[in-house]
C-alpha atoms as a PDB file:
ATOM      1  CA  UNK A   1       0.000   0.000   0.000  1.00  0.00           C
ATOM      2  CA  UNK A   2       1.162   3.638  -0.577  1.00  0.00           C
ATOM      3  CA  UNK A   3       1.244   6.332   1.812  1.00  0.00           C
ATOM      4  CA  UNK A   4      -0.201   8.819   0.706  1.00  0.00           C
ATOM      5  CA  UNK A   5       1.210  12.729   2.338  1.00  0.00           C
ATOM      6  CA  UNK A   6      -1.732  13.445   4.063  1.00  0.00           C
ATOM      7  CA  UNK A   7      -4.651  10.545   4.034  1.00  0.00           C
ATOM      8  CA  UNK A   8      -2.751   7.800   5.454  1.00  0.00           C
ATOM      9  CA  UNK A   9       0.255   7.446   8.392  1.00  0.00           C
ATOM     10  CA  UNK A  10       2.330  10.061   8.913  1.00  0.00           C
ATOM     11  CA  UNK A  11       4.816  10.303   5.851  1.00  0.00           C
ATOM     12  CA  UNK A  12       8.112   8.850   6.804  1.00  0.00           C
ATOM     13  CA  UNK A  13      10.225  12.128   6.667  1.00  0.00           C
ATOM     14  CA  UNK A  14       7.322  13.759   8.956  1.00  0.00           C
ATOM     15  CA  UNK A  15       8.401  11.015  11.409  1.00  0.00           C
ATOM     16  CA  UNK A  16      11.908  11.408  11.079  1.00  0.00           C
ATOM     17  CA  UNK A  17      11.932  15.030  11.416  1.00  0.00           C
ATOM     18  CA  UNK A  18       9.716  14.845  14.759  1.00  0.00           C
ATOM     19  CA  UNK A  19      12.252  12.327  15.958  1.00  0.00           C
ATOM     20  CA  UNK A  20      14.979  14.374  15.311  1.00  0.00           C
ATOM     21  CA  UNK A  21      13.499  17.535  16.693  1.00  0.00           C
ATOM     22  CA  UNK A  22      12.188  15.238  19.697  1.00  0.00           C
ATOM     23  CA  UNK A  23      15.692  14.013  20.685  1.00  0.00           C
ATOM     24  CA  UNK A  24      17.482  16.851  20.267  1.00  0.00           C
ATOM     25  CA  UNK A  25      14.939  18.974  22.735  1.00  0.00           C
ATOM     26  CA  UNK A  26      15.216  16.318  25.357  1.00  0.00           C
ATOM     27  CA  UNK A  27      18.885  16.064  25.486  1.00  0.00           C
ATOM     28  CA  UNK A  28      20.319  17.851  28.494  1.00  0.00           C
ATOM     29  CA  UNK A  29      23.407  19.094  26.886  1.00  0.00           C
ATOM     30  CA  UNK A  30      24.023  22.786  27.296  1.00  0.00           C
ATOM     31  CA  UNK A  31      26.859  23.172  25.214  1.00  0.00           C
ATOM     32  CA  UNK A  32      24.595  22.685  21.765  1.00  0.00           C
ATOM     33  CA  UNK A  33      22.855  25.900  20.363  1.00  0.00           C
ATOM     34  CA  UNK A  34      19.535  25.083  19.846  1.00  0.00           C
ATOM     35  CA  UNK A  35      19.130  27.851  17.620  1.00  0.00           C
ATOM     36  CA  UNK A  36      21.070  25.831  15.147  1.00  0.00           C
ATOM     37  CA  UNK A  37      18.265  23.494  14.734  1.00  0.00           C
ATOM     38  CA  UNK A  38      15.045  24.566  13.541  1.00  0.00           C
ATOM     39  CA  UNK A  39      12.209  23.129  11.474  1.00  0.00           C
ATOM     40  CA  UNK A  40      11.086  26.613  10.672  1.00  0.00           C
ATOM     41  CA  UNK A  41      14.373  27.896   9.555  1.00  0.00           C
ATOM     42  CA  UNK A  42      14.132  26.219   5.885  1.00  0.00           C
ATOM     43  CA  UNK A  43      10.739  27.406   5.523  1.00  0.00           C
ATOM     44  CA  UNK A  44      11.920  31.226   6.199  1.00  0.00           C
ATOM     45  CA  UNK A  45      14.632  30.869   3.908  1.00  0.00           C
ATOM     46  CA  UNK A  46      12.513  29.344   1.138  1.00  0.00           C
ATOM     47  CA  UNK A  47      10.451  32.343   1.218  1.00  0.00           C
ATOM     48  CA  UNK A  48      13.219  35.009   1.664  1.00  0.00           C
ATOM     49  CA  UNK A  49      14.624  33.186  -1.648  1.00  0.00           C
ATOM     50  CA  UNK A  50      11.693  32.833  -3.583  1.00  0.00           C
ATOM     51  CA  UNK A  51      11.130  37.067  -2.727  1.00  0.00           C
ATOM     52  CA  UNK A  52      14.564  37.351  -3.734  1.00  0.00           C
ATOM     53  CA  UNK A  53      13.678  36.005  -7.233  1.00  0.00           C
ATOM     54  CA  UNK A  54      10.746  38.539  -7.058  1.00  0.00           C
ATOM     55  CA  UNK A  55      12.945  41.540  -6.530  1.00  0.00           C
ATOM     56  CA  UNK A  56      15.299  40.460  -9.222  1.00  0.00           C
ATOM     57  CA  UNK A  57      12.279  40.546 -11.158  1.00  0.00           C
ATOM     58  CA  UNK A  58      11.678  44.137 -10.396  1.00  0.00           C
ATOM     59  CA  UNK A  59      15.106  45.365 -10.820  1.00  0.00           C
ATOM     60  CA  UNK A  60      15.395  43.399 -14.135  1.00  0.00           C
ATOM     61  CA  UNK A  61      12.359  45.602 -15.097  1.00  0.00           C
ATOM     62  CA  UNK A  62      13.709  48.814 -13.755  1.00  0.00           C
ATOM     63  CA  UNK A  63      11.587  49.422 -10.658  1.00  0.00           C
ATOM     64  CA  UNK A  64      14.224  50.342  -7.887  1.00  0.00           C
ATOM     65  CA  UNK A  65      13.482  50.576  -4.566  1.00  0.00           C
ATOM     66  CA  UNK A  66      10.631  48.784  -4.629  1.00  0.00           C
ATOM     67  CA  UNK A  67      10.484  45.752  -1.867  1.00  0.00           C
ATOM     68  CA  UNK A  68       8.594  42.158  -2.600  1.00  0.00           C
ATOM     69  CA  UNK A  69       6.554  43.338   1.384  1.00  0.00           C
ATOM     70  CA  UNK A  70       5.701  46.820  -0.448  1.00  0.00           C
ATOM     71  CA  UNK A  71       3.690  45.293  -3.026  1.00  0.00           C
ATOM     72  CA  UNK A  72       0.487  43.959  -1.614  1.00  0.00           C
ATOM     73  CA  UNK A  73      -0.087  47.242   0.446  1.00  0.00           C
ATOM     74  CA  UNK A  74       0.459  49.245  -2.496  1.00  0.00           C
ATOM     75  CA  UNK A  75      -2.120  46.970  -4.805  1.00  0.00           C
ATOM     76  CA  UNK A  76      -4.469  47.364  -2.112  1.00  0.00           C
ATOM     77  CA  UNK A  77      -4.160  50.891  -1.741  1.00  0.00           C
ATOM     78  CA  UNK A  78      -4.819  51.304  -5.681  1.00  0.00           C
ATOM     79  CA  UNK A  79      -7.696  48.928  -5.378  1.00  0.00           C
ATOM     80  CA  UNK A  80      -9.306  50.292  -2.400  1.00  0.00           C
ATOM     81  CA  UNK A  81      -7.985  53.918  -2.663  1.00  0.00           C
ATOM     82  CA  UNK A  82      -6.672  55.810   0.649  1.00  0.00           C
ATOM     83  CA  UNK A  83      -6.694  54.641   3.805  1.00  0.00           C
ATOM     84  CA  UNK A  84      -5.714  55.034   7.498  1.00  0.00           C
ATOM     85  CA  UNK A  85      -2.251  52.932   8.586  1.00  0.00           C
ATOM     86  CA  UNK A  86      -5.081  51.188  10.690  1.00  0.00           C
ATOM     87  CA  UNK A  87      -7.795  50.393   8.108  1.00  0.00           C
ATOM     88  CA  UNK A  88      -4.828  49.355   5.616  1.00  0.00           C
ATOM     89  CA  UNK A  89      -3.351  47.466   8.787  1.00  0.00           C
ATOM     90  CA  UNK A  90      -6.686  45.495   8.772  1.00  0.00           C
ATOM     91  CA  UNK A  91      -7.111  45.102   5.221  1.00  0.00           C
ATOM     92  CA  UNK A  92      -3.628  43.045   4.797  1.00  0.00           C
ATOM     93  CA  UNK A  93      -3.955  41.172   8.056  1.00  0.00           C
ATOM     94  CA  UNK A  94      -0.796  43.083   9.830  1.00  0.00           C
ATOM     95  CA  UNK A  95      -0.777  45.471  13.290  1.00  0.00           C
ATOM     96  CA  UNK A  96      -0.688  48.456  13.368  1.00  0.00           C
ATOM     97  CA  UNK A  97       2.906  48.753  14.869  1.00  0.00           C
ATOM     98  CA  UNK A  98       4.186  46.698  12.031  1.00  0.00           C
ATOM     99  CA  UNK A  99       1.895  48.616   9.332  1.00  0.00           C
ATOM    100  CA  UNK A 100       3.400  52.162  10.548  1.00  0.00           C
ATOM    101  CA  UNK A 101       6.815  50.834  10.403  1.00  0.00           C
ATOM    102  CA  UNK A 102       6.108  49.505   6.790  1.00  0.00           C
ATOM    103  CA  UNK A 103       4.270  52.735   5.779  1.00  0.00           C
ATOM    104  CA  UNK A 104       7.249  54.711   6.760  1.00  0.00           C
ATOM    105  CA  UNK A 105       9.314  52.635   4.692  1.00  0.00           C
ATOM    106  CA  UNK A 106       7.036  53.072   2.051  1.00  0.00           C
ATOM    107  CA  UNK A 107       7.188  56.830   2.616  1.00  0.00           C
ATOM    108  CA  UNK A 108      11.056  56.926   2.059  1.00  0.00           C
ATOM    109  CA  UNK A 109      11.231  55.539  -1.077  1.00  0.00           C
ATOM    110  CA  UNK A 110       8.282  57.889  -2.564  1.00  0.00           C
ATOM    111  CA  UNK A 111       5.946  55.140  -3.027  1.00  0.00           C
ATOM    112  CA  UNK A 112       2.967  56.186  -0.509  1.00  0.00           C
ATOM    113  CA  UNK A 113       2.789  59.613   0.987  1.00  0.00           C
ATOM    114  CA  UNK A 114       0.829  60.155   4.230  1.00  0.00           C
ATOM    115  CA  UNK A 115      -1.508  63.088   5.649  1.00  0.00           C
ATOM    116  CA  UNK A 116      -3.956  63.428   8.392  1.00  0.00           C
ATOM    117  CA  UNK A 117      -6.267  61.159   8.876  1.00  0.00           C
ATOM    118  CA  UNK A 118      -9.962  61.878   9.921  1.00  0.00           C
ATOM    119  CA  UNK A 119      -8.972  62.756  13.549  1.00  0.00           C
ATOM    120  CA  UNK A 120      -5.463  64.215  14.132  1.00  0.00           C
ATOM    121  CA  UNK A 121      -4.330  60.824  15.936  1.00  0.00           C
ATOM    122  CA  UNK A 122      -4.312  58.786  12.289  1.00  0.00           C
ATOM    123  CA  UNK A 123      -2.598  59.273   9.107  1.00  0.00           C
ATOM    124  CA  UNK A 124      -4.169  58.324   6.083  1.00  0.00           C
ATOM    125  CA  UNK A 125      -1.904  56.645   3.299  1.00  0.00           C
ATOM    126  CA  UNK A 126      -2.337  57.176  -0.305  1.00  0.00           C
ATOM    127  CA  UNK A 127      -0.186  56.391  -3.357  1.00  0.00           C
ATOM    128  CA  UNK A 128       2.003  58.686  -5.240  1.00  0.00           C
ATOM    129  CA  UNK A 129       2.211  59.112  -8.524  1.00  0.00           C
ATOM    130  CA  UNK A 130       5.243  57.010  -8.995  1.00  0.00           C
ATOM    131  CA  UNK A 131       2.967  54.101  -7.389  1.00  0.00           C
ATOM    132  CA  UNK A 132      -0.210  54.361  -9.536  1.00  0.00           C
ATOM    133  CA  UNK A 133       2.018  54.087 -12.313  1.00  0.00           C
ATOM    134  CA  UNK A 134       3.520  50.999 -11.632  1.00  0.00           C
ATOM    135  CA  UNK A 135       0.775  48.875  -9.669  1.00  0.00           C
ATOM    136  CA  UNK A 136      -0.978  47.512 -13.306  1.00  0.00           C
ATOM    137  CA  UNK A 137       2.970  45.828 -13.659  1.00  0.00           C
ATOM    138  CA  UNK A 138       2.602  44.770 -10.009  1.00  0.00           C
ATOM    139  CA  UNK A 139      -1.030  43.174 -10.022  1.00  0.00           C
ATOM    140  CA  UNK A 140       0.682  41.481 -13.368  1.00  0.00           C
ATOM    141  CA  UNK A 141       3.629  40.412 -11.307  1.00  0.00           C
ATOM    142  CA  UNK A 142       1.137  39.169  -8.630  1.00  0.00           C
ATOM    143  CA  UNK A 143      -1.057  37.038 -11.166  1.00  0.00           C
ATOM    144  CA  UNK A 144       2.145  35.511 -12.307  1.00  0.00           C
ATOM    145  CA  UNK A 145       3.491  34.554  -9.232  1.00  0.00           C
ATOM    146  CA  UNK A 146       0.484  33.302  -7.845  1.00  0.00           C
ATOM    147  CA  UNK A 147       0.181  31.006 -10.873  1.00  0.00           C
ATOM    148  CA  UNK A 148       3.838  29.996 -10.979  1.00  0.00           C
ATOM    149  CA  UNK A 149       3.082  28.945  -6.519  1.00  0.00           C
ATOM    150  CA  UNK A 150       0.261  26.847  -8.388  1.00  0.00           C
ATOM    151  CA  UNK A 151       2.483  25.293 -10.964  1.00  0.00           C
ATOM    152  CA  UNK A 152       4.914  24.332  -7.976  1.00  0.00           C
ATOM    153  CA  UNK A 153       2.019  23.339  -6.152  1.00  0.00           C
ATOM    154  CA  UNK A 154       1.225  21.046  -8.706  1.00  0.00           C
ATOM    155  CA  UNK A 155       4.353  19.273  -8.809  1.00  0.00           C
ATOM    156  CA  UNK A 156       4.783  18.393  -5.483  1.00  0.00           C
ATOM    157  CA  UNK A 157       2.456  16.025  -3.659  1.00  0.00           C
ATOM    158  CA  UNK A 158       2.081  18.417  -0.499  1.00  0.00           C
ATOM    159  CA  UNK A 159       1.117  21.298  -1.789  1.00  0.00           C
ATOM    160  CA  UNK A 160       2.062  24.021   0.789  1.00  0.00           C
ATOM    161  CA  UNK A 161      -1.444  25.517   0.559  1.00  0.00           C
ATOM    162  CA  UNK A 162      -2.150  21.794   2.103  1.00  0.00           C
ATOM    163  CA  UNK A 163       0.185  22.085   4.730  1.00  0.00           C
ATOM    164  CA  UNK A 164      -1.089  25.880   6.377  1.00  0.00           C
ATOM    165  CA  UNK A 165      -4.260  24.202   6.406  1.00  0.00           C
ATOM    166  CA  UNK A 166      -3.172  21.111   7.852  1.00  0.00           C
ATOM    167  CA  UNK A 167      -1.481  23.393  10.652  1.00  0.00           C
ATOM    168  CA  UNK A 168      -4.291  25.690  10.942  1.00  0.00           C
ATOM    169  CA  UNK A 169      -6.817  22.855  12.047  1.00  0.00           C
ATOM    170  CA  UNK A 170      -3.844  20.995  14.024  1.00  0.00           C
ATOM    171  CA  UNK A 171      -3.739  24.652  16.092  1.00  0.00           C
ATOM    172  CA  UNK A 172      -7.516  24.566  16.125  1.00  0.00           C
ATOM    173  CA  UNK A 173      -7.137  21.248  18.028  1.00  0.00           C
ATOM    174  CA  UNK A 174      -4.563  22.866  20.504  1.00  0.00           C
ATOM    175  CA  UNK A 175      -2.876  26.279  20.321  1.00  0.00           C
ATOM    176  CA  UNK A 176       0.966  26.669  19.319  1.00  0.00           C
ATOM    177  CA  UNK A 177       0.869  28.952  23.129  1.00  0.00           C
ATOM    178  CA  UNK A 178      -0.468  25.383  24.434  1.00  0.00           C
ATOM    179  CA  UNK A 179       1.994  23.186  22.994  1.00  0.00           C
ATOM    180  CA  UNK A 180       4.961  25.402  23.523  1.00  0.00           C
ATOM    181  CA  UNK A 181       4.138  26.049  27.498  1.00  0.00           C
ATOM    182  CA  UNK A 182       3.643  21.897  27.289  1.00  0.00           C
ATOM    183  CA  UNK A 183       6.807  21.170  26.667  1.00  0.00           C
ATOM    184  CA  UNK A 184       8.239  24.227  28.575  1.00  0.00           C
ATOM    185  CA  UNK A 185       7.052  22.587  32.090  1.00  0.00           C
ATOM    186  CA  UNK A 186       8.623  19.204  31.063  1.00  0.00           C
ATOM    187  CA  UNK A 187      11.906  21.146  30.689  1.00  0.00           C
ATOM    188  CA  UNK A 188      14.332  22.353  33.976  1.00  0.00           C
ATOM    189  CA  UNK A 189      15.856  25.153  31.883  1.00  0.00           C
ATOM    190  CA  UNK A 190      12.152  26.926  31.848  1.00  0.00           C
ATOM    191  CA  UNK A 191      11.760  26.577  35.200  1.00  0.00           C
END
């Protein structure tokens, strides 16, 4: 019988990396770094190479300054039209903290400008004109990369799409906070 990746037993590299991870976080030695180990490390750097590609992209098509992160705020903006850091914030699924920082950014390289908002405590974020004339080529770039994800998608038998899902109802079951505090009262370090 074949396994299937997700309707049958656990594949066996799932099982080997949960080993792996599992005996290495019960091991009392302090002299390893367990910062060299991670299972989330190779996903991070997947991504920061695949945005890589993106920005190559972008400079290969003479758009400097422009960031892979800029470019969903900047199609919403042109979609939606202006709006507050926090109603932008909301719209992308980001904080507020981490949506200011990013507008700033934005704001330096002359792709968003920013004015008061409705009430003097907000600042409302619209595009320049540098930005308006660029976002067709970005929703473009967008399409494209969404259908070259699918393509990959396609050729792997876990599709990542799969996997966040997988995750997502695994955290439904029991919270990451949960599982992490678990283990953290099993360990003397914590304590």
């Amino acid at each position: 019988m074949q396994e299937s990746a997700w309707n049958g037993p656990r594949p066996r590299i799932c099982r080997y990396l949960y080993k792996y991870w599992y005996d290495l976080a019960v091991t009392d030695d302090n002299a390893i770094d367990p910062t060299e180990h991670s299972l989330w490390r190779p996903l991070r750097l997947l991504q920061d190479a695949m945005d890589a590609e993106i920005g190559r992209i972008y400079t290969e098509a003479h758009i400097d300054g422009l960031k892979p992160s800029f470019v969903m705020e900047l199609i919403r903006l042109h979609a939606r039209g202006p709006m507050t850091i926090t109603e932008l914030a909301g719209s992308v699924q980001r904080t507020h903290s981490a949506m200011s920082q990013k507008v700033a950014a934005m704001s330096a390289a002359g792709w968003v400008r920013t004015s008061t908002g409705p009430d003097a405590r907000s600042k409302r974020v619209t595009l320049t004109a540098k930005a308006r004339r660029i976002v067709p080529r970005l929703a473009a770039e967008w399409r494209a990369t969404e259908a070259a994800v699918a393509e990959i998608e396609a050729e792997i038998p876990y599709p990542l799409s799969r996997v966040v899902t997988d995750i997502e109802e695994a955290l439904r079951r029991k919270s990451f906070h949960d599982r992490i505090t678990e283990k953290l009262a099993g360990d003397a370090a914590w304590q």
